[in-house]
C-alpha atoms as a PDB file:
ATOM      1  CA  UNK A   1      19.927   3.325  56.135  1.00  0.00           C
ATOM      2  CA  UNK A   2      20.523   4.566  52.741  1.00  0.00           C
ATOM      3  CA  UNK A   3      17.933   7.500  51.791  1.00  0.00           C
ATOM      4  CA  UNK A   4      16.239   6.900  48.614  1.00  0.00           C
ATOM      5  CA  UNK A   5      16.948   9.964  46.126  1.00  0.00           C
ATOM      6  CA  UNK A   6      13.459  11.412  45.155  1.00  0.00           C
ATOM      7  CA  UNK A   7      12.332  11.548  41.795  1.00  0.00           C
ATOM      8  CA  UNK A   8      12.772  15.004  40.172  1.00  0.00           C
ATOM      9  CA  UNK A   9       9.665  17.271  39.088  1.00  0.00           C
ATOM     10  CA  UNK A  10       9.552  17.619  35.297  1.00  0.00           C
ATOM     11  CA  UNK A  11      10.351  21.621  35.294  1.00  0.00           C
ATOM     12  CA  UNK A  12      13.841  20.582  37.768  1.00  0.00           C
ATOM     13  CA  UNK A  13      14.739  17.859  34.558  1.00  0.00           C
ATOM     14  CA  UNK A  14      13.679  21.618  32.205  1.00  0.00           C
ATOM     15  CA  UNK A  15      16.058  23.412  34.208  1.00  0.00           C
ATOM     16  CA  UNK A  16      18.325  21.044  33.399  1.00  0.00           C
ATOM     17  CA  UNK A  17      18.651  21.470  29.721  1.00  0.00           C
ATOM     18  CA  UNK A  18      17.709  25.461  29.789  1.00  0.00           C
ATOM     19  CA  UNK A  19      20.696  25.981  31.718  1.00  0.00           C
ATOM     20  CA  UNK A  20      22.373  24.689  28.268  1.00  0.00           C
ATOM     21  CA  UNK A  21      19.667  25.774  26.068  1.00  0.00           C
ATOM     22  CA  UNK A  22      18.123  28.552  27.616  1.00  0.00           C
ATOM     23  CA  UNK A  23      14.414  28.866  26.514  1.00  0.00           C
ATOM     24  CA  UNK A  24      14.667  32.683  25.997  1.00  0.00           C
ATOM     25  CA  UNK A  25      16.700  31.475  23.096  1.00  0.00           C
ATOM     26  CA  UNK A  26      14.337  30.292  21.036  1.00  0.00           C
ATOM     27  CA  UNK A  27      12.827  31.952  17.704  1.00  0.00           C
ATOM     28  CA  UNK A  28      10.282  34.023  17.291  1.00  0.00           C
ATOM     29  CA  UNK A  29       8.430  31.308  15.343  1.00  0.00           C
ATOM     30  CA  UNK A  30       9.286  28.476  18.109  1.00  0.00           C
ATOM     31  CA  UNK A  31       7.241  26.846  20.543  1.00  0.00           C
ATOM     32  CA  UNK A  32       9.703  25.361  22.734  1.00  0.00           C
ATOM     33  CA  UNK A  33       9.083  24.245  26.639  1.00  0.00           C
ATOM     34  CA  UNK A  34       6.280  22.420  27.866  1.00  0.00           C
ATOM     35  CA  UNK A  35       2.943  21.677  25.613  1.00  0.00           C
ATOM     36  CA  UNK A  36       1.448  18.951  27.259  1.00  0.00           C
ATOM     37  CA  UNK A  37       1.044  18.315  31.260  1.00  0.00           C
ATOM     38  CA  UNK A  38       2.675  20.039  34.154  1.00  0.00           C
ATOM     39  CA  UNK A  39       6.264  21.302  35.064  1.00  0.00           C
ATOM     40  CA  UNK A  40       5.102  19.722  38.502  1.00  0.00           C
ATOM     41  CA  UNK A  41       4.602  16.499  37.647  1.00  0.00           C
ATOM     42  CA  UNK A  42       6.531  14.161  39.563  1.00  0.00           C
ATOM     43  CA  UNK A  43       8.326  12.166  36.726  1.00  0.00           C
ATOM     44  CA  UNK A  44      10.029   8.566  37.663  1.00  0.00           C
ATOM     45  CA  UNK A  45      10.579   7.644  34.164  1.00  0.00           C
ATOM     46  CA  UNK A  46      11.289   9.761  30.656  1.00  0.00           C
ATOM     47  CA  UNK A  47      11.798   8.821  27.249  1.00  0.00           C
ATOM     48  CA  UNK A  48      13.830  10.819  24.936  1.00  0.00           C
ATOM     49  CA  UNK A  49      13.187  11.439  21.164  1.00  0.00           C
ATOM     50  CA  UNK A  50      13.880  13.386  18.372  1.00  0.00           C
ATOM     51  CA  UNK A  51       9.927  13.952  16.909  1.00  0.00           C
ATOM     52  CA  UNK A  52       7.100  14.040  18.972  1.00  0.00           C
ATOM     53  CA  UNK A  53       4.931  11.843  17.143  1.00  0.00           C
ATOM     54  CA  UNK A  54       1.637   9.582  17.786  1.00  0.00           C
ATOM     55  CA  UNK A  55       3.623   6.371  17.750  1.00  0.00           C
ATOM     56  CA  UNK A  56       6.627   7.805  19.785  1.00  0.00           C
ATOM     57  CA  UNK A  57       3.987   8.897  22.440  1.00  0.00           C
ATOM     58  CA  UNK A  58       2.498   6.045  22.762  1.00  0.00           C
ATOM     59  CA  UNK A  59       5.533   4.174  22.937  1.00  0.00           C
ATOM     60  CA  UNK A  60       6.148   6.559  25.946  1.00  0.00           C
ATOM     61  CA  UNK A  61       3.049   5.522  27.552  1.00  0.00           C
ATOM     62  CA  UNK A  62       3.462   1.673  27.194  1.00  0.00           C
ATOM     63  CA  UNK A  63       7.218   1.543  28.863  1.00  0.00           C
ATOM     64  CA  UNK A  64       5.737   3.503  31.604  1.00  0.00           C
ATOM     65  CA  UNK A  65       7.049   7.052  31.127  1.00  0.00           C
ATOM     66  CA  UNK A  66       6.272  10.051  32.796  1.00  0.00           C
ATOM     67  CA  UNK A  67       7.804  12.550  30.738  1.00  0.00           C
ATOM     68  CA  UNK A  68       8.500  13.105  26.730  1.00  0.00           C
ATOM     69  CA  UNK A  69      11.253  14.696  25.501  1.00  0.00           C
ATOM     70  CA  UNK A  70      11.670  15.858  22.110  1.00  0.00           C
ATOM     71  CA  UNK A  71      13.491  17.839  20.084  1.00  0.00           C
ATOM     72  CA  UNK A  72      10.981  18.985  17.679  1.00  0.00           C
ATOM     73  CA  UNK A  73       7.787  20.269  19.723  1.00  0.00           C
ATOM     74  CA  UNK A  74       4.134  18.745  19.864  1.00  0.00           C
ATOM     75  CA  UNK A  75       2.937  21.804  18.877  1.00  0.00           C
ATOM     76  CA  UNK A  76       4.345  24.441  16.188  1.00  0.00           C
ATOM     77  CA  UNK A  77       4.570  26.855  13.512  1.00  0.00           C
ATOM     78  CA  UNK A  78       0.633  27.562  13.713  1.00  0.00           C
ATOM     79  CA  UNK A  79      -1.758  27.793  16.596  1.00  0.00           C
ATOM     80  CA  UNK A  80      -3.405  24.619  17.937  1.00  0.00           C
ATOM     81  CA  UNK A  81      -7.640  25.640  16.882  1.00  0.00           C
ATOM     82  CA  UNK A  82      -8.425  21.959  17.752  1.00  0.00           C
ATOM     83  CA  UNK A  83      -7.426  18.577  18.743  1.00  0.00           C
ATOM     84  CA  UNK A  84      -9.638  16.137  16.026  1.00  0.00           C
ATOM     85  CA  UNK A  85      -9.318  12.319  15.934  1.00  0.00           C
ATOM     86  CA  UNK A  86      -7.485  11.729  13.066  1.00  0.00           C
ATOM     87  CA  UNK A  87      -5.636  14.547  12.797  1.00  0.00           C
ATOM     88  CA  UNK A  88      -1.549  13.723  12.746  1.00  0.00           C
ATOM     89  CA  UNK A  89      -1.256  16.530  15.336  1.00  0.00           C
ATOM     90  CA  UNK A  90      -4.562  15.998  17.184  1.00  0.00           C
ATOM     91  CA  UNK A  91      -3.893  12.036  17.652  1.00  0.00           C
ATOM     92  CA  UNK A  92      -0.682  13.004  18.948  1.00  0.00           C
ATOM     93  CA  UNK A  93      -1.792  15.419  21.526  1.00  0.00           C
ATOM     94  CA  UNK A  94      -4.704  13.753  22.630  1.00  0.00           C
ATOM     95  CA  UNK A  95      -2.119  10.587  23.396  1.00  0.00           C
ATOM     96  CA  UNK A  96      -0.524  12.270  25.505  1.00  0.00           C
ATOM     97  CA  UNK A  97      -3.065  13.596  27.574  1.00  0.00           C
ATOM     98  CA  UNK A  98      -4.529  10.394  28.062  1.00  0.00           C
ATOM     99  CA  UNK A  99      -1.564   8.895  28.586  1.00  0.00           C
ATOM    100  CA  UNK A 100      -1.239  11.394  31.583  1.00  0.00           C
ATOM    101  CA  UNK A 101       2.356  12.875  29.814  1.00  0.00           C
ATOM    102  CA  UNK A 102       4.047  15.846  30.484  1.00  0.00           C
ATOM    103  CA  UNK A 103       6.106  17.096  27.069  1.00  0.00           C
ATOM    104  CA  UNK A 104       8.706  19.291  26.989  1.00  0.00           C
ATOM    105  CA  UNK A 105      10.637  20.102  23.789  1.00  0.00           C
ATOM    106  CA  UNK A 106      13.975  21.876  23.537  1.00  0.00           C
ATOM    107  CA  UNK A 107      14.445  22.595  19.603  1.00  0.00           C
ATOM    108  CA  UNK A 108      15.629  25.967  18.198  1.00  0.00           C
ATOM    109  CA  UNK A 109      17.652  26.649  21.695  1.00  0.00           C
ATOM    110  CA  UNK A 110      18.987  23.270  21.624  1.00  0.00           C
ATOM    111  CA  UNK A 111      19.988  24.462  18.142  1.00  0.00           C
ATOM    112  CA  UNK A 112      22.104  27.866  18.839  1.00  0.00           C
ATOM    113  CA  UNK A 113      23.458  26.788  22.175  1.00  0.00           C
ATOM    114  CA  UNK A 114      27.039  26.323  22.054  1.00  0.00           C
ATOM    115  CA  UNK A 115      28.206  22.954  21.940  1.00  0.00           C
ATOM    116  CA  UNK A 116      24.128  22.379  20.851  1.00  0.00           C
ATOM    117  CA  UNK A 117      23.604  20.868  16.872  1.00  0.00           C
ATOM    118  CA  UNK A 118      25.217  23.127  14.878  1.00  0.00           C
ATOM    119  CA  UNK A 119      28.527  22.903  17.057  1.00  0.00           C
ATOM    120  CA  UNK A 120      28.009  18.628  16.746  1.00  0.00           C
ATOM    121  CA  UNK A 121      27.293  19.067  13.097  1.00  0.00           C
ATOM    122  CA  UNK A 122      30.815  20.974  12.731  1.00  0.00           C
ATOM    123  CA  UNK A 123      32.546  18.503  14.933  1.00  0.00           C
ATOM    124  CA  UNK A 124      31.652  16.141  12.837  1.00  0.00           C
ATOM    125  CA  UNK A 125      33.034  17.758   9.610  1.00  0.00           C
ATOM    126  CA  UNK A 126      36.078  18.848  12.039  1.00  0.00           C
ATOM    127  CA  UNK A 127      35.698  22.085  11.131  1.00  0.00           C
ATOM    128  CA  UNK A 128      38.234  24.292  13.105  1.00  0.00           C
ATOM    129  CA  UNK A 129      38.223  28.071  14.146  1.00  0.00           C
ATOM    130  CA  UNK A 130      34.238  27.788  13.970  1.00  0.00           C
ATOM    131  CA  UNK A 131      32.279  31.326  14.547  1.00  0.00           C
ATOM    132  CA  UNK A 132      28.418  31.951  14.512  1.00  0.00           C
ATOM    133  CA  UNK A 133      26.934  32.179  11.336  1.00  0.00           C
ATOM    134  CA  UNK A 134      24.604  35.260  11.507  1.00  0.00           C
ATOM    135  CA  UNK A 135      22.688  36.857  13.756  1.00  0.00           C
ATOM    136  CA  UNK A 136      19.794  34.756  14.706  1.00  0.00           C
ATOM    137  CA  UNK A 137      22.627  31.597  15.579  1.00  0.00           C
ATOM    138  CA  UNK A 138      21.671  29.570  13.071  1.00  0.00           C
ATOM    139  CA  UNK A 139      24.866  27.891  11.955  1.00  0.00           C
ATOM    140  CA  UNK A 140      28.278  27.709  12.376  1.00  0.00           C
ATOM    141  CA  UNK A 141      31.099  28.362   9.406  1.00  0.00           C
ATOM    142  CA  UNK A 142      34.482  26.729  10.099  1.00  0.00           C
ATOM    143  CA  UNK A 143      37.437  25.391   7.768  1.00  0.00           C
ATOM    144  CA  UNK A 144      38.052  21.698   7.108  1.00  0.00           C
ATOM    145  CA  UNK A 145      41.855  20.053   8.597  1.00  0.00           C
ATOM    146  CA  UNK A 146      42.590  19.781   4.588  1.00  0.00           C
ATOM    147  CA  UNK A 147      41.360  20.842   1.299  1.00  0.00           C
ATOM    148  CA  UNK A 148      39.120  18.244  -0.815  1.00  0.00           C
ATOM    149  CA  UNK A 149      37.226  17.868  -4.142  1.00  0.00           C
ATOM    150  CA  UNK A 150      33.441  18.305  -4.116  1.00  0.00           C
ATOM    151  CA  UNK A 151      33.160  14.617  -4.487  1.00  0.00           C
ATOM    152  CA  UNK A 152      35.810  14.032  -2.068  1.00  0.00           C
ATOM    153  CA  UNK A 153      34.001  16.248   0.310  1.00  0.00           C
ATOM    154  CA  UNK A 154      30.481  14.858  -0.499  1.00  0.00           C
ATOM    155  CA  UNK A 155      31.640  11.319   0.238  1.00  0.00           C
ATOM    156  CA  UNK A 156      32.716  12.853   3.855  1.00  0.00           C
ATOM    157  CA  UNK A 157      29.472  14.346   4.264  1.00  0.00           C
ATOM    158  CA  UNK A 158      27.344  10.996   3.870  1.00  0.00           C
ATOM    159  CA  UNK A 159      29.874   8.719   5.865  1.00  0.00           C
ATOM    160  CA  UNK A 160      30.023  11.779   8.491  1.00  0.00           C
ATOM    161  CA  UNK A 161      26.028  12.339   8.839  1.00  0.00           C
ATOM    162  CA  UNK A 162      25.613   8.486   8.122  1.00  0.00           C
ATOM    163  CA  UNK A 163      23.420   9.737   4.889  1.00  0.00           C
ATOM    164  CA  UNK A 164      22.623   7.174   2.155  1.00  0.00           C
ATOM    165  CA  UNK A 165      21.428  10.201  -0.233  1.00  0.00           C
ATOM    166  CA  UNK A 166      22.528  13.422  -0.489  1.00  0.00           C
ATOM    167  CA  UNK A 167      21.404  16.461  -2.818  1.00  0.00           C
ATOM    168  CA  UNK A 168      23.476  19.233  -3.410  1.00  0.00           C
ATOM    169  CA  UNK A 169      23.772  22.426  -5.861  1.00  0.00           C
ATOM    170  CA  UNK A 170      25.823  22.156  -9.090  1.00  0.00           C
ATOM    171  CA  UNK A 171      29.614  20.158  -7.886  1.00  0.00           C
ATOM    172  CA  UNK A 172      32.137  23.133  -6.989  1.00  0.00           C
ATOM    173  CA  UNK A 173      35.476  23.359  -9.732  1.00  0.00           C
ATOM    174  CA  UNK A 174      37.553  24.106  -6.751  1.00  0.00           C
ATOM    175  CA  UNK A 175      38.976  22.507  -3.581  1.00  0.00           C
ATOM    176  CA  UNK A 176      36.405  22.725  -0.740  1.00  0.00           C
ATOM    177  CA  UNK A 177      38.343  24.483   2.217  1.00  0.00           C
ATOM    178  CA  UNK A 178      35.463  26.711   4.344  1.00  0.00           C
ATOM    179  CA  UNK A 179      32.226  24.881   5.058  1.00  0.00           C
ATOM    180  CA  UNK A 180      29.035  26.358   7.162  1.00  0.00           C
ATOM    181  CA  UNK A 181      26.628  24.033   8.872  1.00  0.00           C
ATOM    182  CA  UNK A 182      22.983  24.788   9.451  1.00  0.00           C
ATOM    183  CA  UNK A 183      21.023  22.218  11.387  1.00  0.00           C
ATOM    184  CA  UNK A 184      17.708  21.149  10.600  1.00  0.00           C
ATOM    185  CA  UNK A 185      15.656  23.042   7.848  1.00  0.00           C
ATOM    186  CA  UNK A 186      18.596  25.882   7.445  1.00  0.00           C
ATOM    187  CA  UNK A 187      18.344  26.823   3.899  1.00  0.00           C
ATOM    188  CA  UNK A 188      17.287  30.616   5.174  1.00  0.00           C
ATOM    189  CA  UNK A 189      21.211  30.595   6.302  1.00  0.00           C
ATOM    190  CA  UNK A 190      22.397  30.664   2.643  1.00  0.00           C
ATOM    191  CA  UNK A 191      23.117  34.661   2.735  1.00  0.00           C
ATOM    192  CA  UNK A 192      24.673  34.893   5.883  1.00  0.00           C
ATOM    193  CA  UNK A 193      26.992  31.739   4.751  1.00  0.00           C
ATOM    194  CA  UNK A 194      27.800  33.342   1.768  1.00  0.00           C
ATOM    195  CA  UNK A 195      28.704  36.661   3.187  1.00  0.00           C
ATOM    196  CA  UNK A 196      31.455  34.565   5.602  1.00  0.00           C
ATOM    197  CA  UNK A 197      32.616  33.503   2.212  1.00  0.00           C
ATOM    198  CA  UNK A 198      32.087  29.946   3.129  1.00  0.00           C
ATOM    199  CA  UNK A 199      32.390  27.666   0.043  1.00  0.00           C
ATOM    200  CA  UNK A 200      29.497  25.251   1.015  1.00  0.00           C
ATOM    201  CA  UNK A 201      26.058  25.046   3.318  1.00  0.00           C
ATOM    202  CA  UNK A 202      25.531  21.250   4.933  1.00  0.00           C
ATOM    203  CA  UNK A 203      22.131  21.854   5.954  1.00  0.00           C
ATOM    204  CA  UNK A 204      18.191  19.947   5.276  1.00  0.00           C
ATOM    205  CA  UNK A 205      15.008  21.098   3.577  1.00  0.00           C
ATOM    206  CA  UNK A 206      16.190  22.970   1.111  1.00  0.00           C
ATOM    207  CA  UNK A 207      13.558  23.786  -1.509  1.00  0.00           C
ATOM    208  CA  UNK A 208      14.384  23.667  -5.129  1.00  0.00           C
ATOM    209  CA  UNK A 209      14.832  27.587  -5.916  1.00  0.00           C
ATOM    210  CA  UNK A 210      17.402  27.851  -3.215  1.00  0.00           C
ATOM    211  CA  UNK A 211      19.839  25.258  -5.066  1.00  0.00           C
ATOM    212  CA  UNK A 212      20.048  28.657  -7.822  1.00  0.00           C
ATOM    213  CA  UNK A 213      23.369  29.180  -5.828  1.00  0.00           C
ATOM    214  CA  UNK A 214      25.856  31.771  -7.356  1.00  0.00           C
ATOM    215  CA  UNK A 215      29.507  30.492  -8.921  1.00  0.00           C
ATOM    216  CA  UNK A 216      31.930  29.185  -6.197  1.00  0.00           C
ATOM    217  CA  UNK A 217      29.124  28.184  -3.688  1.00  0.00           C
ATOM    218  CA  UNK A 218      27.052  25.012  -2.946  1.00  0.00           C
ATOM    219  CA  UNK A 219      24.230  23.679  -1.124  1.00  0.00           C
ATOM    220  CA  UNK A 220      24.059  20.546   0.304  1.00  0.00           C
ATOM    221  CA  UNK A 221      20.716  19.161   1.791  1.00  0.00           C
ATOM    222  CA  UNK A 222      21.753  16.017   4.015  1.00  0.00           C
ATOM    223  CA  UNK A 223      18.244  15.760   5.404  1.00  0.00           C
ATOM    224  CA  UNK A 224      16.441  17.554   8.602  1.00  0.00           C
ATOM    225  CA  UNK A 225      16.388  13.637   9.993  1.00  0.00           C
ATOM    226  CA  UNK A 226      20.587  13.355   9.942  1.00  0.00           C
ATOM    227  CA  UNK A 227      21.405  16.766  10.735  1.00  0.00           C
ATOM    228  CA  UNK A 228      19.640  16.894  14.277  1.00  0.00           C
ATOM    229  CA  UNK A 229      19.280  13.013  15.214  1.00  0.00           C
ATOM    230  CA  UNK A 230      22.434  14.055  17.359  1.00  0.00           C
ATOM    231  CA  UNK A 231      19.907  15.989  19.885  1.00  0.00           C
ATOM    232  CA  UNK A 232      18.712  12.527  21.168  1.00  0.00           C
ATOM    233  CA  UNK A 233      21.837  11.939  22.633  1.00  0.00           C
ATOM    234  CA  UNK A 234      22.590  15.496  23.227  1.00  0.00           C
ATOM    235  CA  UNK A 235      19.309  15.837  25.490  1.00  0.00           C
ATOM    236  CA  UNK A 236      19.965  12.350  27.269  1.00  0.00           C
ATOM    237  CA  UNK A 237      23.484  13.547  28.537  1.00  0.00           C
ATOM    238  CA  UNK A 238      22.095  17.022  29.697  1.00  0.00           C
ATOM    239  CA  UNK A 239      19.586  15.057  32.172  1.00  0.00           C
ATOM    240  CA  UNK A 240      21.952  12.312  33.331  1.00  0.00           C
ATOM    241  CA  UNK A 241      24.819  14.875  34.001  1.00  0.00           C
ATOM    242  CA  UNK A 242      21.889  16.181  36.554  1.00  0.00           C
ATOM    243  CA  UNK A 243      20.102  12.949  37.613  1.00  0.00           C
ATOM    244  CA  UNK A 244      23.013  10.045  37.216  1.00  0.00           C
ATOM    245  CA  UNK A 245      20.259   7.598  38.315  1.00  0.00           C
ATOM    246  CA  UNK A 246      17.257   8.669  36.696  1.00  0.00           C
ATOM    247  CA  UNK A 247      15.386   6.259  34.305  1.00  0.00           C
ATOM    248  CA  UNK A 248      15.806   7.494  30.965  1.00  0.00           C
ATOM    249  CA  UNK A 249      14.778   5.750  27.710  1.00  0.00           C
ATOM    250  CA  UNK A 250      15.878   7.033  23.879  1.00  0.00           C
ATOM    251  CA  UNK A 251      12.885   6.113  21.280  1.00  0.00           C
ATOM    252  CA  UNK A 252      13.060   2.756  19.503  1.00  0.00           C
ATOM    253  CA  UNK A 253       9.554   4.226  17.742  1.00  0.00           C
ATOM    254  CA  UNK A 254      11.300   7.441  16.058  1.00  0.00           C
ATOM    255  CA  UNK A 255      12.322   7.227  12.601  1.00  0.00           C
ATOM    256  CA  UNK A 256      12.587   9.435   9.648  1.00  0.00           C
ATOM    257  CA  UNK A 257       9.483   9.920   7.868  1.00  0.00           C
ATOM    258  CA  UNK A 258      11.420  10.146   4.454  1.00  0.00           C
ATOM    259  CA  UNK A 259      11.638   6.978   2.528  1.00  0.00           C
ATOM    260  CA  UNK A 260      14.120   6.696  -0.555  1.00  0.00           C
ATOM    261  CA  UNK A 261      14.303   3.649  -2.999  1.00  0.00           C
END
């Protein structure tokens, strides 16, 4: 008789991706780990997605799902005074707890581990002889196989990141050669790029006084949605490498709340 495996608890399927992304990593700022539910919930079924929105909950709860897991958290930045009905936020939470969810999130330690985003974003630009950034881990500065243009290099950058718009600081004069990466909202990683004497910053959210960049630098936002979609598939291989035979969904409901036309 073959013995049926049991299904995990949600904190063993945590375990799973702290021992990549340790939680003690995360920023000051950060709310990552479990918001909603119990690390002892007996989970048979998860789904996997980038934002932890109303729709993407809900999407969890009709295919049957025990377990959300995000990237982003439910709950950040600010503390949680109230859960109102027709709040974003509130709808969200409140979704989940009637749905009978448990949500964990893994975002700025799924960020600085090694071989986490930034390492994916500079694997993607096959940056070589990568080192961290600066201090806090946010980013990675490597040098490209071969020197290119600025629109050379931008035209990498959107077939690499799969980006149909770009924006970027004034076009460089000379041949791009050193690049740092910054995943998600990584405009605060301008300084430490510079002082690496990397030539540009692939990064999101930059706001318009940071594109003042001085001579022989530029900024180029590719969008917080393209830099870290990679941590969908990222956080799916963590928890199959642990539980092959698990039942593990990515979100068909998560999209990109930016629209361009």
């Amino acid at each position: 008789m073959v013995k049926k495996e049991t299904a995990p608890k949600a904190g063993d399927i945590a375990k799973a991706i702290e021992e990549f992304a340790p939680l003690e990593t995360q920023a000051a700022w950060d709310n990552s780990g479990f918001t909603v539910g119990s690390p002892c919930a007996i989970v048979h079924k998860a789904l996997v997605a980038l934002n932890c929105t109303k729709e993407v909950v809900e999407e969890a709860v009709a295919k049957g799902c025990d377990m959300l897991i995000t990237h982003h958290p439910l709950i950040v930045h600010s503390p949680c005074m109230n859960i109102l009905e027709g709040d974003v936020r509130g709808d969200a939470i409140a979704a989940a707890i009637r749905g009978g969810l448990t949500v964990y999130s893994s975002h700025t330690p799924l960020d600085k581990a090694r071989g986490g985003l930034n390492d994916i974003m500079a694997a993607k630009l096959g940056l070589s002889g990568c080192e961290i950034l600066g201090a806090d881990g946010f980013g990675v500065v490597g040098t490209l196989k071969e020197k290119m243009s600025s629109s050379e290099f931008i035209g990498f950058v959107k077939k690499s990141f799969n980006a149909k718009n770009i924006r970027c600081s004034k076009p460089l004069k000379c041949k791009v050669l050193k690049v740092a990466v910054s995943s998600g909202g990584g405009q605060g990683s301008i300084k430490d790029a510079l002082a690496k004497g990397a030539q540009v910053l692939v990064t999101g959210d930059v706001t318009h006084h940071n594109y003042y960049v001085p001579d022989g630098f530029m900024v180029m936002d590719i969008g917080h949605h393209q830099s870290e979609w990679p941590a969908v598939d990222l956080l799916v291989r963590l928890v199959k490498k642990n539980f092959p035979t698990f039942a593990l969904l990515q979100s068909e409901k998560d999209i990109s709340p930016i629209y361009y036309y």
